[in-house]
C-alpha atoms as a PDB file:
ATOM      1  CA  UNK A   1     -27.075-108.531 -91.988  1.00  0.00           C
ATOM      2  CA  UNK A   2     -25.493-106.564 -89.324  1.00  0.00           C
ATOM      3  CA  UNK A   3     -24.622-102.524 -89.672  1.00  0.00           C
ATOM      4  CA  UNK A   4     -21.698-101.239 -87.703  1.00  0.00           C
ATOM      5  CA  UNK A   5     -22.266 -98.149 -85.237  1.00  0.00           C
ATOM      6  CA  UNK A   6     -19.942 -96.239 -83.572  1.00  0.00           C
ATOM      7  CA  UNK A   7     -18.827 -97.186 -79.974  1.00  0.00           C
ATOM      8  CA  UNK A   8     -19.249 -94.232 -77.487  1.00  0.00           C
ATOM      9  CA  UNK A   9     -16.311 -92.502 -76.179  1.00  0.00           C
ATOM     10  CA  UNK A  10     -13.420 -94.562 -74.526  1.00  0.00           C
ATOM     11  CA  UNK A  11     -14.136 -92.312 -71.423  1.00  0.00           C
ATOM     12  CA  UNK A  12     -17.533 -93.528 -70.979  1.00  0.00           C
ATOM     13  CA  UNK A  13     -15.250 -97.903 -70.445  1.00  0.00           C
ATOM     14  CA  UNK A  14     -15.390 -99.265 -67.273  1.00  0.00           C
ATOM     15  CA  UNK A  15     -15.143-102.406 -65.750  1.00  0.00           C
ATOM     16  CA  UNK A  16     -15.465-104.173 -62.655  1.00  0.00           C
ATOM     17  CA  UNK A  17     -14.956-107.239 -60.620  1.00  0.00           C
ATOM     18  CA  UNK A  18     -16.739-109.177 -58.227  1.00  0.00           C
ATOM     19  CA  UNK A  19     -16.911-107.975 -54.776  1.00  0.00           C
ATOM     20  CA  UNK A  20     -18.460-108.963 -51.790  1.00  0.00           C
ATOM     21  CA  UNK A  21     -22.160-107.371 -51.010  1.00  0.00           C
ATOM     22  CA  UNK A  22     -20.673-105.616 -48.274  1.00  0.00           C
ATOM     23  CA  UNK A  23     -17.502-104.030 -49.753  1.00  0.00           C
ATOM     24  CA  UNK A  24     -17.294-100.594 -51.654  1.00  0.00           C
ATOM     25  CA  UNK A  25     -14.388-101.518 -53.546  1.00  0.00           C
ATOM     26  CA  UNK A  26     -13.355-104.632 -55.619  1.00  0.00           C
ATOM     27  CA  UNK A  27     -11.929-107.192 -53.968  1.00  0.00           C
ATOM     28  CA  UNK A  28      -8.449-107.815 -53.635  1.00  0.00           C
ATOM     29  CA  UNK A  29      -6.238-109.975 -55.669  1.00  0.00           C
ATOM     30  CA  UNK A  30      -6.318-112.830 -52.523  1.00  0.00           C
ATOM     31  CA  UNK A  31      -9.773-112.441 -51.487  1.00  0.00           C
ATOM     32  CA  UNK A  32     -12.392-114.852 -52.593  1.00  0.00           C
ATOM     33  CA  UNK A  33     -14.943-112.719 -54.191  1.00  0.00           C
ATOM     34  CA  UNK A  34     -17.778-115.445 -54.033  1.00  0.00           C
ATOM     35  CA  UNK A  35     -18.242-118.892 -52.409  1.00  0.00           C
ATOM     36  CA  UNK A  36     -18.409-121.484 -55.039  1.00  0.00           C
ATOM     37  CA  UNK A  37     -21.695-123.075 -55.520  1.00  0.00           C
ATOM     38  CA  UNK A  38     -21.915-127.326 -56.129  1.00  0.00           C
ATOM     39  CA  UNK A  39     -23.747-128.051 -58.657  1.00  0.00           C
ATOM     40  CA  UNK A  40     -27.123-129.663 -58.204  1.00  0.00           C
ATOM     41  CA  UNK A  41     -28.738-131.181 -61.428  1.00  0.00           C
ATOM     42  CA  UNK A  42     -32.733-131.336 -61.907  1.00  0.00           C
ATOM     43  CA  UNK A  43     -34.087-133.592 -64.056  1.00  0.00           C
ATOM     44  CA  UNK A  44     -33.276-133.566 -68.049  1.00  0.00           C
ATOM     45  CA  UNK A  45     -35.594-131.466 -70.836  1.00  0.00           C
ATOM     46  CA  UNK A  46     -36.908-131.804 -73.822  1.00  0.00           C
ATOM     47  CA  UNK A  47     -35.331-129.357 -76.600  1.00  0.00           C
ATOM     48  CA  UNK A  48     -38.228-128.899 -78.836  1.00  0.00           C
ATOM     49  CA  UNK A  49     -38.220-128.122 -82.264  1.00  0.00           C
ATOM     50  CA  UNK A  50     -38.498-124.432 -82.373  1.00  0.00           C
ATOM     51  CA  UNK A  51     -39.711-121.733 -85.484  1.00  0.00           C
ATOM     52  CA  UNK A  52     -37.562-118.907 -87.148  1.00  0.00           C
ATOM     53  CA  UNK A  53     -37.937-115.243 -85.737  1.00  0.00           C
ATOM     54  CA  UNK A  54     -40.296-112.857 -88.166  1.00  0.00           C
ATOM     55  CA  UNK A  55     -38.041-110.853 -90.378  1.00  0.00           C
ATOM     56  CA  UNK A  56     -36.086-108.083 -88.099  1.00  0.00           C
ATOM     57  CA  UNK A  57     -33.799-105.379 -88.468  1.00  0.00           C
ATOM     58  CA  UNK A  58     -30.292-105.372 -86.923  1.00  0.00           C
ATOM     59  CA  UNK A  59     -27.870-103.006 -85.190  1.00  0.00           C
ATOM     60  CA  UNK A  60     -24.651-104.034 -83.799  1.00  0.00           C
ATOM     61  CA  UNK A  61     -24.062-102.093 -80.668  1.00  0.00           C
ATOM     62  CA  UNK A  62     -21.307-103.948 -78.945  1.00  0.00           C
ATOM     63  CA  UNK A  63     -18.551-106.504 -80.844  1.00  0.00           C
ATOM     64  CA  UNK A  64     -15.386-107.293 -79.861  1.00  0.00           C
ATOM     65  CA  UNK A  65     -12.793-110.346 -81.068  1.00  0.00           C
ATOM     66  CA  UNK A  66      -9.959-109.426 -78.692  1.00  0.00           C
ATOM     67  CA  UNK A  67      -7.480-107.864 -81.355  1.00  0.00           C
ATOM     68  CA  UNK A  68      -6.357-105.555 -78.843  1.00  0.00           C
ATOM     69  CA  UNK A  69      -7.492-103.868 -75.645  1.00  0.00           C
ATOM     70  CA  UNK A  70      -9.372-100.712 -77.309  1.00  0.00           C
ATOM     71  CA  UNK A  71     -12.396-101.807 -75.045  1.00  0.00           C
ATOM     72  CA  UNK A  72     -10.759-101.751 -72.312  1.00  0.00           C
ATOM     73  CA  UNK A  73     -11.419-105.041 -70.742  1.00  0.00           C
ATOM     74  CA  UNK A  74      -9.727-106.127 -67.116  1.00  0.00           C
ATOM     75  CA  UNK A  75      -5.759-106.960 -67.481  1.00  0.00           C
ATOM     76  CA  UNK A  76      -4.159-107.974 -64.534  1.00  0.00           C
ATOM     77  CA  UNK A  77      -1.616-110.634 -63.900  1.00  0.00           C
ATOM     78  CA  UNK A  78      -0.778-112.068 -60.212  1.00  0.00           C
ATOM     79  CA  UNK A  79      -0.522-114.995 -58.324  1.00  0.00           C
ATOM     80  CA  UNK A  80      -4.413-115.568 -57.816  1.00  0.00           C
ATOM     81  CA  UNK A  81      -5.977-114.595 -60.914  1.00  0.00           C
ATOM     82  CA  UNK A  82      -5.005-113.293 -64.517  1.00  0.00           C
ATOM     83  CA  UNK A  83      -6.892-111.655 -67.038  1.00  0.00           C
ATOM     84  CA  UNK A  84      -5.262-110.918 -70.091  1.00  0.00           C
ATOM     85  CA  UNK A  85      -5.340-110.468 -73.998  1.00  0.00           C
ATOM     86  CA  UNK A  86      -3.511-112.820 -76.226  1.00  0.00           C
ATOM     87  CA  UNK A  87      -3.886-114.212 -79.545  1.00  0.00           C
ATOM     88  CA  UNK A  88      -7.415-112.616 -80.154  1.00  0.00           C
ATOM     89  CA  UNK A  89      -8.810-113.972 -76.882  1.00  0.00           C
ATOM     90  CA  UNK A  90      -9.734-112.950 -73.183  1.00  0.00           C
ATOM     91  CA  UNK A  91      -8.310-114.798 -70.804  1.00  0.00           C
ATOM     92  CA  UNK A  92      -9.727-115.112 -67.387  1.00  0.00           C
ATOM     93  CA  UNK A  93      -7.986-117.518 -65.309  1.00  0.00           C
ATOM     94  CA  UNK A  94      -8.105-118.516 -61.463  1.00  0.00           C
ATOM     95  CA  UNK A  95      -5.721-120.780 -59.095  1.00  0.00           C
ATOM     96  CA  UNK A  96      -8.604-120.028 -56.175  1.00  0.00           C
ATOM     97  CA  UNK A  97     -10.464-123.232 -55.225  1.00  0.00           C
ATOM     98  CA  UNK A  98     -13.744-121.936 -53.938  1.00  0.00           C
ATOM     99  CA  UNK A  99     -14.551-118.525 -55.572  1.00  0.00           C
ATOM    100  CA  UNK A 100     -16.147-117.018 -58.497  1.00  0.00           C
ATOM    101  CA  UNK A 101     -14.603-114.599 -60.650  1.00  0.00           C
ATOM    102  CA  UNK A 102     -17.056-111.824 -62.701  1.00  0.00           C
ATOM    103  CA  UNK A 103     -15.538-109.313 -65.465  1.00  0.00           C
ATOM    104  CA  UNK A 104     -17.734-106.926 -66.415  1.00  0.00           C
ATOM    105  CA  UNK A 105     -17.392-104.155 -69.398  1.00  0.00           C
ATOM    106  CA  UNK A 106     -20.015-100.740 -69.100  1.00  0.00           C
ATOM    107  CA  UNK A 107     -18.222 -99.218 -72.424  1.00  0.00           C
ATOM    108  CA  UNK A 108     -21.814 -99.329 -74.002  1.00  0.00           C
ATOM    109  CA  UNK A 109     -25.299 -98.394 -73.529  1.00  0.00           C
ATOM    110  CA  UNK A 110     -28.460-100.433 -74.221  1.00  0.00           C
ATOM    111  CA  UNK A 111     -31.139 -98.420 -74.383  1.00  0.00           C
ATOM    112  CA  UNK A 112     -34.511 -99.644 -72.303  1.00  0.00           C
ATOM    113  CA  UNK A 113     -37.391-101.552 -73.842  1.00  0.00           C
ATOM    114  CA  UNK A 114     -35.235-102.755 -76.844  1.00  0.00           C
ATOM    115  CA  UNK A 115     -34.888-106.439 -78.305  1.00  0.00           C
ATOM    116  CA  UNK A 116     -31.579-107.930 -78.581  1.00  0.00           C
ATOM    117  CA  UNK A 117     -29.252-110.547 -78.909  1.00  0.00           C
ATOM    118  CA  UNK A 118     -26.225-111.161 -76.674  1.00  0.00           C
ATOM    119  CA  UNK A 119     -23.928-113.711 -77.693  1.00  0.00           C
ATOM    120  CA  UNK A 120     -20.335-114.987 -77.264  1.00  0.00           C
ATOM    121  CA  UNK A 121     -18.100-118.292 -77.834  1.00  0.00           C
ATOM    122  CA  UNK A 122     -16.224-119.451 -74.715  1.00  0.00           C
ATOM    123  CA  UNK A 123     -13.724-122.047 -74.398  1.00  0.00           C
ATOM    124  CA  UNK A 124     -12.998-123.611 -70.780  1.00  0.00           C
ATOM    125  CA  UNK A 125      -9.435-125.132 -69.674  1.00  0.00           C
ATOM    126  CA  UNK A 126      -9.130-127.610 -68.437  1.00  0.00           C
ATOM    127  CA  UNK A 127     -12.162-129.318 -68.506  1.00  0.00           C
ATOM    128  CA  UNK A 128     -13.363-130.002 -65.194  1.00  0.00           C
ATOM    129  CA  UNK A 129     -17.420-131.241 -65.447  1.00  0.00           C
ATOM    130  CA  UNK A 130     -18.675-129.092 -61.713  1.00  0.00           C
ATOM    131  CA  UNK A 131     -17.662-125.933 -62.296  1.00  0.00           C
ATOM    132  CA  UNK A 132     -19.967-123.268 -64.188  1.00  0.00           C
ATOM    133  CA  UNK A 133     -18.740-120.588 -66.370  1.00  0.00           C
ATOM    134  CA  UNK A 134     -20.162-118.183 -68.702  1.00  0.00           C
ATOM    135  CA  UNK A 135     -22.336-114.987 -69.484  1.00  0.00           C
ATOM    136  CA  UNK A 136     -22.820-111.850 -67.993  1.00  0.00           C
ATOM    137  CA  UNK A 137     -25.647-109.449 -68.800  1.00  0.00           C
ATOM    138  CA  UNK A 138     -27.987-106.459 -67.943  1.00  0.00           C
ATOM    139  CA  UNK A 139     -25.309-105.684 -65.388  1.00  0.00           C
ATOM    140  CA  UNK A 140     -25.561-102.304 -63.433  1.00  0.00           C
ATOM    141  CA  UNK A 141     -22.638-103.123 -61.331  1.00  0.00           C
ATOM    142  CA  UNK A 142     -21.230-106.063 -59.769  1.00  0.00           C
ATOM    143  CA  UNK A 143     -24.156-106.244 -57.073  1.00  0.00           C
ATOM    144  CA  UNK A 144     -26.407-106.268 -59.495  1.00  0.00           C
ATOM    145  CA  UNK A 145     -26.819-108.191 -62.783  1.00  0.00           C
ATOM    146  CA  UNK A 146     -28.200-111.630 -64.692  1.00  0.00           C
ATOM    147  CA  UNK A 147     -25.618-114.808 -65.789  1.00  0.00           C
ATOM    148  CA  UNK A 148     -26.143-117.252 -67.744  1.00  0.00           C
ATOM    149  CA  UNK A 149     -24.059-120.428 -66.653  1.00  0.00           C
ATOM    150  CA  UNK A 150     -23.085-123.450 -68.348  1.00  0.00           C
ATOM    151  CA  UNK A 151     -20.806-126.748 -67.502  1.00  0.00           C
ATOM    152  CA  UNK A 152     -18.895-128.524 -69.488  1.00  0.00           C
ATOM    153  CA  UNK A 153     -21.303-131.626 -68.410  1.00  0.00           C
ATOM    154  CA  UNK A 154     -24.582-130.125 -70.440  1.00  0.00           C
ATOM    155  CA  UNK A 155     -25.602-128.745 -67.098  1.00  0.00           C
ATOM    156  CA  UNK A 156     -26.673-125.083 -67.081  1.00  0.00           C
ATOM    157  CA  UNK A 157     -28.403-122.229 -64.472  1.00  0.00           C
ATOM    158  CA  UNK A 158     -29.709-118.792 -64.840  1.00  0.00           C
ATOM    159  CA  UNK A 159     -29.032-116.493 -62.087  1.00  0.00           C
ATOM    160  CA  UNK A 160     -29.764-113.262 -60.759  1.00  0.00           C
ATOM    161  CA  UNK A 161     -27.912-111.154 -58.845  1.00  0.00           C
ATOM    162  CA  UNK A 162     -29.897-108.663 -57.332  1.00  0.00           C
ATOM    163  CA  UNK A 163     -27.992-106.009 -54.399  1.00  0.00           C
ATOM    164  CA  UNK A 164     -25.528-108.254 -53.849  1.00  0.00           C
ATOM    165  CA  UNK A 165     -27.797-111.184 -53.031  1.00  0.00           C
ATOM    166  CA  UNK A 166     -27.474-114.285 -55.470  1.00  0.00           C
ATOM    167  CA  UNK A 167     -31.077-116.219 -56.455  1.00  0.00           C
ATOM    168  CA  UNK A 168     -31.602-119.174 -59.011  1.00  0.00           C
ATOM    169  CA  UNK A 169     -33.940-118.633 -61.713  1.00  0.00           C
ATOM    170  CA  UNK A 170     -33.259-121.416 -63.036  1.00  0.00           C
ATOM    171  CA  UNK A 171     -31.373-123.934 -60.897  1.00  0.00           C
ATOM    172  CA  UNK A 172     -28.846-126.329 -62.283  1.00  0.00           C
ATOM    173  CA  UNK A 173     -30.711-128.431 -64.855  1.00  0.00           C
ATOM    174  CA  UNK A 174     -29.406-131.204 -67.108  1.00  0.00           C
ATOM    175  CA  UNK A 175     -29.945-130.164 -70.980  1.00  0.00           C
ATOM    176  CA  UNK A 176     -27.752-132.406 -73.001  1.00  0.00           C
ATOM    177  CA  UNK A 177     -24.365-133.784 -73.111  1.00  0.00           C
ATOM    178  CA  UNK A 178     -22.170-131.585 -75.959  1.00  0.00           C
ATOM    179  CA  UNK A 179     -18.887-132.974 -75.163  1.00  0.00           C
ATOM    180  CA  UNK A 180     -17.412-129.520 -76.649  1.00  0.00           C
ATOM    181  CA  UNK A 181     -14.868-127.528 -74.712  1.00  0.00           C
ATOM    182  CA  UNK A 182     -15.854-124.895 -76.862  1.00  0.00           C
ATOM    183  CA  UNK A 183     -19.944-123.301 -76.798  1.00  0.00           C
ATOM    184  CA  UNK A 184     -21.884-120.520 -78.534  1.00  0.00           C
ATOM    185  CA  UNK A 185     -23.600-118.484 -75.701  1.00  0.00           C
ATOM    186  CA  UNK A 186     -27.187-116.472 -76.539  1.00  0.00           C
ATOM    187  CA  UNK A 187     -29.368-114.654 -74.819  1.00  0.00           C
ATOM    188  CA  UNK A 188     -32.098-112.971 -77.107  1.00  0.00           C
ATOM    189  CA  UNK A 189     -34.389-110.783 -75.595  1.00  0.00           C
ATOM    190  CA  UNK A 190     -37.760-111.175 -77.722  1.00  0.00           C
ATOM    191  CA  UNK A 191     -40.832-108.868 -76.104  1.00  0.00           C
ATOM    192  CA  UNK A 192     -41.364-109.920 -72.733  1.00  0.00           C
ATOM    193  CA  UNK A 193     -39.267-113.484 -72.918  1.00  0.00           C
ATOM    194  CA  UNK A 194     -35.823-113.959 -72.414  1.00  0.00           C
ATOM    195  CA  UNK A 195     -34.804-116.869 -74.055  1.00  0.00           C
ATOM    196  CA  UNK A 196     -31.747-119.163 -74.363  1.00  0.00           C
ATOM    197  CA  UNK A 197     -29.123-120.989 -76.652  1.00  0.00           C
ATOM    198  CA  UNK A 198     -26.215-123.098 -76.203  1.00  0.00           C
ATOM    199  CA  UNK A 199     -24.400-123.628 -79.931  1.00  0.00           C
ATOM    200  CA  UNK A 200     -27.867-122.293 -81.434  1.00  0.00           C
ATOM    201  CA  UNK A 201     -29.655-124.809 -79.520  1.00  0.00           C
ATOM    202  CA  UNK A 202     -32.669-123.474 -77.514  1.00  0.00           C
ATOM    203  CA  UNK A 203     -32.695-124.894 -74.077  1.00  0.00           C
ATOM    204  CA  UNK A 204     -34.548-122.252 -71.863  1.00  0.00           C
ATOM    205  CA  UNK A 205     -37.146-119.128 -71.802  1.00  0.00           C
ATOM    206  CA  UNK A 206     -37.836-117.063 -68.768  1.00  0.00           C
ATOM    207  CA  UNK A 207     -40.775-114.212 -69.032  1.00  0.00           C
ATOM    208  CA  UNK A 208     -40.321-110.371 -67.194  1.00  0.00           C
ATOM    209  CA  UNK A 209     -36.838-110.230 -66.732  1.00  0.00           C
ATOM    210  CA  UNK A 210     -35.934-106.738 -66.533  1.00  0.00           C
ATOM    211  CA  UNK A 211     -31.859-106.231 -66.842  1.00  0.00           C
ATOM    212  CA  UNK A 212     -30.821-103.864 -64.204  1.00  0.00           C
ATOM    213  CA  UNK A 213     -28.435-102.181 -66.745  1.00  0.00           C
ATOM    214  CA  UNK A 214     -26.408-102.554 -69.811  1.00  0.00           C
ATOM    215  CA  UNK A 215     -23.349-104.185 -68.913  1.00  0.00           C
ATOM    216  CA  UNK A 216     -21.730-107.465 -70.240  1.00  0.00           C
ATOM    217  CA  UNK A 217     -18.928-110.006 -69.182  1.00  0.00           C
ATOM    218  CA  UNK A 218     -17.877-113.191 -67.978  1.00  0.00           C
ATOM    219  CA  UNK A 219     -18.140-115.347 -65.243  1.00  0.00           C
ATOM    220  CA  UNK A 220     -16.656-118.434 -63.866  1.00  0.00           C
ATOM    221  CA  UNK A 221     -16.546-120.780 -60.730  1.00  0.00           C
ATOM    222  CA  UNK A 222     -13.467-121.847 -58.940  1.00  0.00           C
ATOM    223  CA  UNK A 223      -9.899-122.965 -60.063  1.00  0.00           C
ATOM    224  CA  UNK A 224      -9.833-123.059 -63.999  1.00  0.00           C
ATOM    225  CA  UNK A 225      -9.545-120.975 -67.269  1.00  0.00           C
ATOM    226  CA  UNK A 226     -11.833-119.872 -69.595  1.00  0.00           C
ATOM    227  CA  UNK A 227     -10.832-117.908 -73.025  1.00  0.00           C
ATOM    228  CA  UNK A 228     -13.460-115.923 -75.322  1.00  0.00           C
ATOM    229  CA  UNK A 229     -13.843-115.286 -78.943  1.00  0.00           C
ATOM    230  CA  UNK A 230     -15.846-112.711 -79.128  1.00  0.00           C
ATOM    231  CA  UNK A 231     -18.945-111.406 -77.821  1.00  0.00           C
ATOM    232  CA  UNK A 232     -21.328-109.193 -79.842  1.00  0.00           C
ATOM    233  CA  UNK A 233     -24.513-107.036 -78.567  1.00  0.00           C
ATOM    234  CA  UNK A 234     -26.855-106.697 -81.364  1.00  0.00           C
ATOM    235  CA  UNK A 235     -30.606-104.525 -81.382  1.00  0.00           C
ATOM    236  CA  UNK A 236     -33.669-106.619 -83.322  1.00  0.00           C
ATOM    237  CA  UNK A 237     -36.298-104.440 -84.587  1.00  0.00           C
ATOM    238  CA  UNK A 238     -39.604-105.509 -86.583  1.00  0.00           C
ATOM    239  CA  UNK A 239     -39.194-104.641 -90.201  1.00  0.00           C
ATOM    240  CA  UNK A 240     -42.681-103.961 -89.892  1.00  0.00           C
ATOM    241  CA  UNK A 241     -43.241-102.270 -86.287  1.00  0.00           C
ATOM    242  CA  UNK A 242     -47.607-102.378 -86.841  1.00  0.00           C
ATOM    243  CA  UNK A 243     -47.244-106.239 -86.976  1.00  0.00           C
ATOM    244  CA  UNK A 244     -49.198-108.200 -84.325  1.00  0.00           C
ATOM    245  CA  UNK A 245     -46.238-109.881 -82.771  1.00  0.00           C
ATOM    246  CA  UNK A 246     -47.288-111.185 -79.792  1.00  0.00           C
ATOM    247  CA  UNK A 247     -44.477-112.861 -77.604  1.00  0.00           C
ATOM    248  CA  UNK A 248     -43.569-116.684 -78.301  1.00  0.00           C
ATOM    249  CA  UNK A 249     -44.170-119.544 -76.166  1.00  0.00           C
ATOM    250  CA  UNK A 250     -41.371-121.456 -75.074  1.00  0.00           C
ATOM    251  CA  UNK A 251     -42.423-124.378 -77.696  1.00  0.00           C
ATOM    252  CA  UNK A 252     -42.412-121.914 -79.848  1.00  0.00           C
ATOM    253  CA  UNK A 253     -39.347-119.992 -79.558  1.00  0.00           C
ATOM    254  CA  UNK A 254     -37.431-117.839 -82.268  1.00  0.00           C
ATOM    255  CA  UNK A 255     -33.998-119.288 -83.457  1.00  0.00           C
ATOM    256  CA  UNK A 256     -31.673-116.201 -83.672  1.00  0.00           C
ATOM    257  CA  UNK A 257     -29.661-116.160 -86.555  1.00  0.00           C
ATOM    258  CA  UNK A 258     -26.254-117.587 -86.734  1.00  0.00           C
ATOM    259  CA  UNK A 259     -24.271-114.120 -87.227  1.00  0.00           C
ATOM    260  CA  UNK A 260     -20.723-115.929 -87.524  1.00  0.00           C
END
């Protein structure tokens, strides 16, 4: 079950946009913000059955399905790019080849050495198999923050950005072929494993990540459109905290509860 808490002040919202490394503001409208990367596919994996997570409290610190703007996300219209709300969606679209758009929202805080769930439903237009798009997490600032990427082929990466400097932790790797133009994106943040879920589906775990910040968004890769949900931000706590739970391996890996 999930308990509603109150959002902090509206004066506390920001958000952001990719810039280049170098640049102290956000890019301009026109300016490329990123160079597109091609996809490179390793080999396929094995989704393994995975176990339940122990019984865990939870705290909703972040939700939002786009019936208005009170969050304050990035709306801007122009020739380039547009990010808008309509129909209880975000909108992020792009008419530049070659670039990568990021919108990021600060309007909460996660506190340090929690356990959560991060999780939204994205829908890409049109479909267009070599082009990445998806989450945004533990974001400090544009320069420096985690994403979660998927394509519409079953393809998906895990990067960090880190000072403006962009590194694969995991590279483009084949996981399976959904054939949906809409997916359920999780990461869940379980002790000292990050794991992660396409449609509830467990395709990944990386150990020691440590999030930079708090911030979430969106990302996506060249000349397409991409419309969200929701997204929600939720704390997991041990019912019982003197429980010996150690961290999971990835064979082993908690399914987070469907919260839809």
């Amino acid at each position: 079950m999930f308990y509603p808490v109150e959002l902090p002040a509206e004066d506390k919202a920001t958000v952001e946009t990719e810039a280049p490394a170098e640049a102290e503001e956000p890019a301009k409208a026109d300016e490329p913000v990123e160079a597109e990367k091609e996809i490179t596919v390793e080999e396929v994996i094995e989704v393994k059955e995975v176990r339940p997570l122990p019984p865990f409290k939870q705290e909703v610190l972040f939700e939002d399905h786009f019936q208005d703007n009170k969050n304050k996300w990035m709306t801007e219209k122009n020739p380039f790019f547009s990010t808008y709300i309509e129909n209880g969606k975000y909108i992020i679209s792009q008419t530049a080849e070659g670039s990568i758009r990021a919108v990021t929202n600060f309007l909460f805080s996660l506190p340090d050495n929690i356990d959560f769930i991060i999780e939204a439903s994205i829908e890409k237009t049109p479909a267009r198999d070599n082009l990445g798009f998806g989450l945004i997490w533990g974001s400090s600032d544009i320069n420096n923050q985690y994403r979660f990427y998927i394509s519409d082929n079953g393809n998906y990466s895990i990067i960090k950005r880190e000072k403006g400097v962009t590194s694969d932790i995991v590279a483009w790797k084949k996981y399976k072929e959904t054939g949906e133009q809409k997916n359920k994106l999780t990461v869940l943040k379980y002790g000292d494993n990050t794991h992660f879920y396409v449609n509830d589906e467990h395709i990944d775990s990386v150990p020691g990540l440590s999030p930079p910040g708090s911030g979430v968004g969106f990302v996506m890769d060249g000349k397409q459109a991409i419309s969200i949900d929701y997204i929600r931000v939720t704390q997991i706590e041990a019912e019982n905290p003197d429980s010996d739970i150690k961290p999971l391996e990835p064979e082993e890996t908690p399914v987070p509860e469907s919260s839809k």
